[in-house]
N, C-alpha and C. Protein backbone atom coordinates (compact mmCIF):
# COMPACT_ATOMS: atom_id res chain seq x y z
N UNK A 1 -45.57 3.55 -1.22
CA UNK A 1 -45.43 4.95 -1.55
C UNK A 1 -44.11 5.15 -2.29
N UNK A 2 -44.22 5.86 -3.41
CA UNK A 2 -42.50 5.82 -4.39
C UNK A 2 -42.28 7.12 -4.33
N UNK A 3 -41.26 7.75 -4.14
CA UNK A 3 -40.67 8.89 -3.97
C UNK A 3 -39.99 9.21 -5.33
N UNK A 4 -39.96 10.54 -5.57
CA UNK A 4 -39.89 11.33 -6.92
C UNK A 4 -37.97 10.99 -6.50
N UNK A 5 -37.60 10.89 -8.08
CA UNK A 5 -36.08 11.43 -8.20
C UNK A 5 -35.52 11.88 -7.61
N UNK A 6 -36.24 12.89 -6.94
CA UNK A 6 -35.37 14.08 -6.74
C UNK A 6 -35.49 13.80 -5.34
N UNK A 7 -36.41 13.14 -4.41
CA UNK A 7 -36.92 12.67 -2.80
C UNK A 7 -35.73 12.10 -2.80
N UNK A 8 -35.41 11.00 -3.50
CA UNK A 8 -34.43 9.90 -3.94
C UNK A 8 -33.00 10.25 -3.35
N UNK A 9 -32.60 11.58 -4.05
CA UNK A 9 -31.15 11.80 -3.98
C UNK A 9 -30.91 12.83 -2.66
N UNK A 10 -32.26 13.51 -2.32
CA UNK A 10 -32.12 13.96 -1.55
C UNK A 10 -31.80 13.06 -0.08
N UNK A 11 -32.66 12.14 -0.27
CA UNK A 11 -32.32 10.88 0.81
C UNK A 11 -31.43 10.21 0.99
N UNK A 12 -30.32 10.26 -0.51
CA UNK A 12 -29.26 9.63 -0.52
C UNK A 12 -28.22 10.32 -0.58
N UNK A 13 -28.40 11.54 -0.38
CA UNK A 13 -27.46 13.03 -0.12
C UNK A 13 -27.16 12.78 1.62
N UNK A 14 -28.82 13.05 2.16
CA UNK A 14 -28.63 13.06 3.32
C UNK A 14 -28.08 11.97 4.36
N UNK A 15 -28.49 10.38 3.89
CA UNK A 15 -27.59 9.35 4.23
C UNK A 15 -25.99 9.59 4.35
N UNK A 16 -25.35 9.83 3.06
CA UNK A 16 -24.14 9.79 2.58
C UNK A 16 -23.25 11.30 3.63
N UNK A 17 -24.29 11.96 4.34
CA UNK A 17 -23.55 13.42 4.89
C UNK A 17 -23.55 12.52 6.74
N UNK A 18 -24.80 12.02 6.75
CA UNK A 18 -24.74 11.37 8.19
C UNK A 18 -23.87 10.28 8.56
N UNK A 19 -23.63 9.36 7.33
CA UNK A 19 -22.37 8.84 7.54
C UNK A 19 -20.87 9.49 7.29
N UNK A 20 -20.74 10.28 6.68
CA UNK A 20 -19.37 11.26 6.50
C UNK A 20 -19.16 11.85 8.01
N UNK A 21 -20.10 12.09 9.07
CA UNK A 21 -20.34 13.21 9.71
C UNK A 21 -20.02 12.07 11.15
N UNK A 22 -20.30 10.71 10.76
CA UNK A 22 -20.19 9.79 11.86
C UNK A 22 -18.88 9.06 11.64
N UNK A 23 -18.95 8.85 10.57
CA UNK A 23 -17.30 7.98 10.20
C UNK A 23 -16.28 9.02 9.71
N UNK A 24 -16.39 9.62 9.41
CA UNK A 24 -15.05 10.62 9.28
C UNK A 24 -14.38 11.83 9.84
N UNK A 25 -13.69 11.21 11.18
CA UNK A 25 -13.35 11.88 12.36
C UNK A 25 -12.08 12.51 11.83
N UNK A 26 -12.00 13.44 12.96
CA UNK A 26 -11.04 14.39 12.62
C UNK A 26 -9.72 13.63 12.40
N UNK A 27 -9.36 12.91 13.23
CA UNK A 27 -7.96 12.23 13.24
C UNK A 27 -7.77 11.00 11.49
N UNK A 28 -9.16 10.88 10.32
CA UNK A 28 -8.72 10.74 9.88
C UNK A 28 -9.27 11.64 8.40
N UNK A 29 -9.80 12.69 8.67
CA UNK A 29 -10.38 13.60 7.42
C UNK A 29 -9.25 14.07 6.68
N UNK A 30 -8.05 14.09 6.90
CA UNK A 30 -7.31 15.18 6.32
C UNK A 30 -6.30 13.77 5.49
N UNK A 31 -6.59 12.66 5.73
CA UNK A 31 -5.91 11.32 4.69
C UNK A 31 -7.41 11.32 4.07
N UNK A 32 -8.59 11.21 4.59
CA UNK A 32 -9.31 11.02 3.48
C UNK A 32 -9.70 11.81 2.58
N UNK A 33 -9.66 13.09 3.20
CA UNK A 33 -9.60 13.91 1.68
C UNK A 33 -8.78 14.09 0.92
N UNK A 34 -7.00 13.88 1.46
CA UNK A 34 -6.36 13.76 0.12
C UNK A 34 -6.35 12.85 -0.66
N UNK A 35 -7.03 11.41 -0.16
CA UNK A 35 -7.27 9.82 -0.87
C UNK A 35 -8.46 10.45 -2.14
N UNK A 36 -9.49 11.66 -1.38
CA UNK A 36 -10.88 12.06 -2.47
C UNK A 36 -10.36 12.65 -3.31
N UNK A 37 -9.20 13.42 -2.96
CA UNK A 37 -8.90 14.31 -3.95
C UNK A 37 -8.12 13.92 -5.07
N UNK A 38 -6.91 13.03 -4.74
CA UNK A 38 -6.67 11.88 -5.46
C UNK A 38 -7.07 11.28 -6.85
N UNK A 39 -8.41 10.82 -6.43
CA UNK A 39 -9.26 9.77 -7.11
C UNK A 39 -10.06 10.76 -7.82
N UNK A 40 -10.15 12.05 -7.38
CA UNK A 40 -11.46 12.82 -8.18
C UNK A 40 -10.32 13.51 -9.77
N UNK A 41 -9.46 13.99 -9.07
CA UNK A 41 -8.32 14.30 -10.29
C UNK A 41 -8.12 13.23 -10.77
N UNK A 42 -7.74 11.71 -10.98
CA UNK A 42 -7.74 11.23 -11.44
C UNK A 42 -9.04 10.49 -12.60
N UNK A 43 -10.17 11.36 -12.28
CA UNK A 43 -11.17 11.08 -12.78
C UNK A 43 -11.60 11.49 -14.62
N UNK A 44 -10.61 12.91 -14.73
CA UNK A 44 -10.71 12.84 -16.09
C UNK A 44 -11.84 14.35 -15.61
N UNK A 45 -11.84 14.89 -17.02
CA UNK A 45 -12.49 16.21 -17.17
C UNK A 45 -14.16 15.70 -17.06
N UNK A 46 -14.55 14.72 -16.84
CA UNK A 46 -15.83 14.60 -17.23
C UNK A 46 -16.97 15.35 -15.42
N UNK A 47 -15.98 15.72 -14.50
CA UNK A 47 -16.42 15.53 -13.56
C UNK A 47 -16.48 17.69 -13.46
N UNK A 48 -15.78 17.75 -14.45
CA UNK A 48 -16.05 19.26 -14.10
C UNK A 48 -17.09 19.87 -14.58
N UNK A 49 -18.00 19.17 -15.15
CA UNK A 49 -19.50 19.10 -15.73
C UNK A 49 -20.70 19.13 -14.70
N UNK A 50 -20.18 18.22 -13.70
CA UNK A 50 -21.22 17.57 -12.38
C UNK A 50 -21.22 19.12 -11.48
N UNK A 51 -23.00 19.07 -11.34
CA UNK A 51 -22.94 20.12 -10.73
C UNK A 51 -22.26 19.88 -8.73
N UNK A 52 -22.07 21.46 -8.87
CA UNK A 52 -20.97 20.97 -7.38
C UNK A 52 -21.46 20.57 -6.00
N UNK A 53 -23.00 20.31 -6.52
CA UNK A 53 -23.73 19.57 -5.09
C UNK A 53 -23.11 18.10 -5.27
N UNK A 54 -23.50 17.88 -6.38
CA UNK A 54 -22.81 16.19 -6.54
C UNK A 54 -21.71 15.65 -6.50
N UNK A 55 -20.47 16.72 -6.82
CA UNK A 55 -19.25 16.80 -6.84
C UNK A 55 -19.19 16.55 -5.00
N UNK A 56 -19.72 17.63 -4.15
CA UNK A 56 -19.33 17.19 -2.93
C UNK A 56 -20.06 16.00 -2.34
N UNK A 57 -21.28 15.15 -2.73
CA UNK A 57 -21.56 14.18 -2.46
C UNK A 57 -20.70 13.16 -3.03
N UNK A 58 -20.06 12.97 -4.18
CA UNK A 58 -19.22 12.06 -4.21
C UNK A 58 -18.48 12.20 -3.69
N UNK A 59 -17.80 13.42 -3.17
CA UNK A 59 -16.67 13.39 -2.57
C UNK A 59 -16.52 13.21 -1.00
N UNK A 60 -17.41 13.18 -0.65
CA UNK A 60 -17.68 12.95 0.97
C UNK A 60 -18.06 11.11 1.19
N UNK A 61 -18.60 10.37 0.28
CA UNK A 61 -18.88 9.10 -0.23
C UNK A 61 -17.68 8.71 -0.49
N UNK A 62 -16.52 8.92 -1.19
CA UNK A 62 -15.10 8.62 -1.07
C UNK A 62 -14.77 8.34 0.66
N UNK A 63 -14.31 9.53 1.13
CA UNK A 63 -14.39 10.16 2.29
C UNK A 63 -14.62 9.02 3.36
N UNK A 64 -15.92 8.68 3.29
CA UNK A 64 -16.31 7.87 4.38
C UNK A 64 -15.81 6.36 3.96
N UNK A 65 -16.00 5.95 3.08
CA UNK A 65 -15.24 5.16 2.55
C UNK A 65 -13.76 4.58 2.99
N UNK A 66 -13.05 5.65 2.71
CA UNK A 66 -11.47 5.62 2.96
C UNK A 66 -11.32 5.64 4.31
N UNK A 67 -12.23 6.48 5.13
CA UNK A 67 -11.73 6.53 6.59
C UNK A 67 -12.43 5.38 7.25
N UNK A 68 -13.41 4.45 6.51
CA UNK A 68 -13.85 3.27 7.17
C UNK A 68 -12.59 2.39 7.27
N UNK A 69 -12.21 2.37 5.64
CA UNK A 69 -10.89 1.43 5.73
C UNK A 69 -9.75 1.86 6.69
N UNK A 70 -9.15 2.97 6.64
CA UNK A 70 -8.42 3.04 7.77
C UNK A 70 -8.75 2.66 9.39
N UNK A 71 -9.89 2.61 9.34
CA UNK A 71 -10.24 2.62 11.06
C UNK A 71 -10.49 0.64 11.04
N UNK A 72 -10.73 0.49 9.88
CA UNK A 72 -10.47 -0.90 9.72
C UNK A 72 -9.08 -1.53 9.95
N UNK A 73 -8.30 -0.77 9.19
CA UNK A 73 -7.14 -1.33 9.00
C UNK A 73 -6.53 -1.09 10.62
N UNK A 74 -6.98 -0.10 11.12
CA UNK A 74 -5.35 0.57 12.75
C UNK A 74 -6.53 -0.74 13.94
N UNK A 75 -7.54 -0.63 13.35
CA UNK A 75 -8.29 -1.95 14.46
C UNK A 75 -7.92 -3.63 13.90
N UNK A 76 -6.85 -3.69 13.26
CA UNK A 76 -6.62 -4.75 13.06
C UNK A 76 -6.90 -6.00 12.27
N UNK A 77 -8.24 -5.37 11.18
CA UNK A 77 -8.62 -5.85 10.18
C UNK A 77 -8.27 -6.64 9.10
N UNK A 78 -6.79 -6.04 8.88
CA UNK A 78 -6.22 -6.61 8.05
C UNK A 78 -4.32 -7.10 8.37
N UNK A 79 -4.25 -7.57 9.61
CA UNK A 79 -2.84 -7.59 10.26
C UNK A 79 -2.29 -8.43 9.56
N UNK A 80 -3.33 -9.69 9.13
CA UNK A 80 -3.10 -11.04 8.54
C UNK A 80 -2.31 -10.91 6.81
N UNK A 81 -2.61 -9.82 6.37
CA UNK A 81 -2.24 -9.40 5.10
C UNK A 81 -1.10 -8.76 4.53
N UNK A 82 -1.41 -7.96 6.34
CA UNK A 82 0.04 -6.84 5.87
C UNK A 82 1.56 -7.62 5.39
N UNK A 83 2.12 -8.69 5.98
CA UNK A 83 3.53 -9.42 5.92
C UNK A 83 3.10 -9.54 4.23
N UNK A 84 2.12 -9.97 3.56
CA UNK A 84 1.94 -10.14 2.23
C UNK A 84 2.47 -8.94 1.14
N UNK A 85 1.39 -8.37 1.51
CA UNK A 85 1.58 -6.35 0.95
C UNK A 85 2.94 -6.21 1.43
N UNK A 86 3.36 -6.34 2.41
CA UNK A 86 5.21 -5.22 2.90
C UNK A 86 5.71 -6.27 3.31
N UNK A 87 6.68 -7.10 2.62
CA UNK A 87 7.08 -8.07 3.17
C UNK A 87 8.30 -7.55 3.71
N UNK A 88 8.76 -6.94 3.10
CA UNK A 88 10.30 -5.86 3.22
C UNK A 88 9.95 -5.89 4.78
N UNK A 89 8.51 -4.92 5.61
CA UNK A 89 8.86 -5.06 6.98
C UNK A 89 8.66 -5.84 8.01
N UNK A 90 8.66 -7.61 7.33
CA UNK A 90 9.09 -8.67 8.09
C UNK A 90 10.26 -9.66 7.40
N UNK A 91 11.23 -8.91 7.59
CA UNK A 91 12.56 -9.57 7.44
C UNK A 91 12.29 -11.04 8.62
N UNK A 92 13.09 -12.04 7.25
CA UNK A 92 13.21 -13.43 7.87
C UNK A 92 14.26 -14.09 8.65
């Protein structure tokens, strides 16, 4: 059974809100939306075209995104890296 275009985005609207809604807790919405907001200004005028259903689906798709990585990163995901990235805060 193939679903019309429009089934499509609606399904991938509604995915993209159930994960925003599961991964992007309060303690880290307010870094990930300034990380969305960020990246969407940095996007160039082409985005003030997109109608603003899509505008907030990308921007909630950022969103979950960024706050995966953080909840990645404070669980320890990447401890092994950090001395690499900031070496400054392991003085030898």
């Amino acid at each position: 059974m193939n679903s019309s275009p429009q089934e499509a985005i609606e399904n991938a609207a509604r995915a993209i809100w159930d994960m925003h809604v599961t991964n992007v807790p309060g303690e880290h919405a307010d870094a990930a939306q300034h990380a969305a907001a960020n990246l969407l200004s940095g996007a160039g005028h082409q985005l003030l075209y997109v109608p603003a259903d899509l505008q907030q689906l990308i921007t909630q798709a950022i969103e979950v995104g960024y706050a995966t990585a953080l909840h990645d990163f404070r669980d320890g995901g990447f401890d092994g890296e950090i001395p690499e990235w900031r070496p400054s805060l392991f003085p030898e």
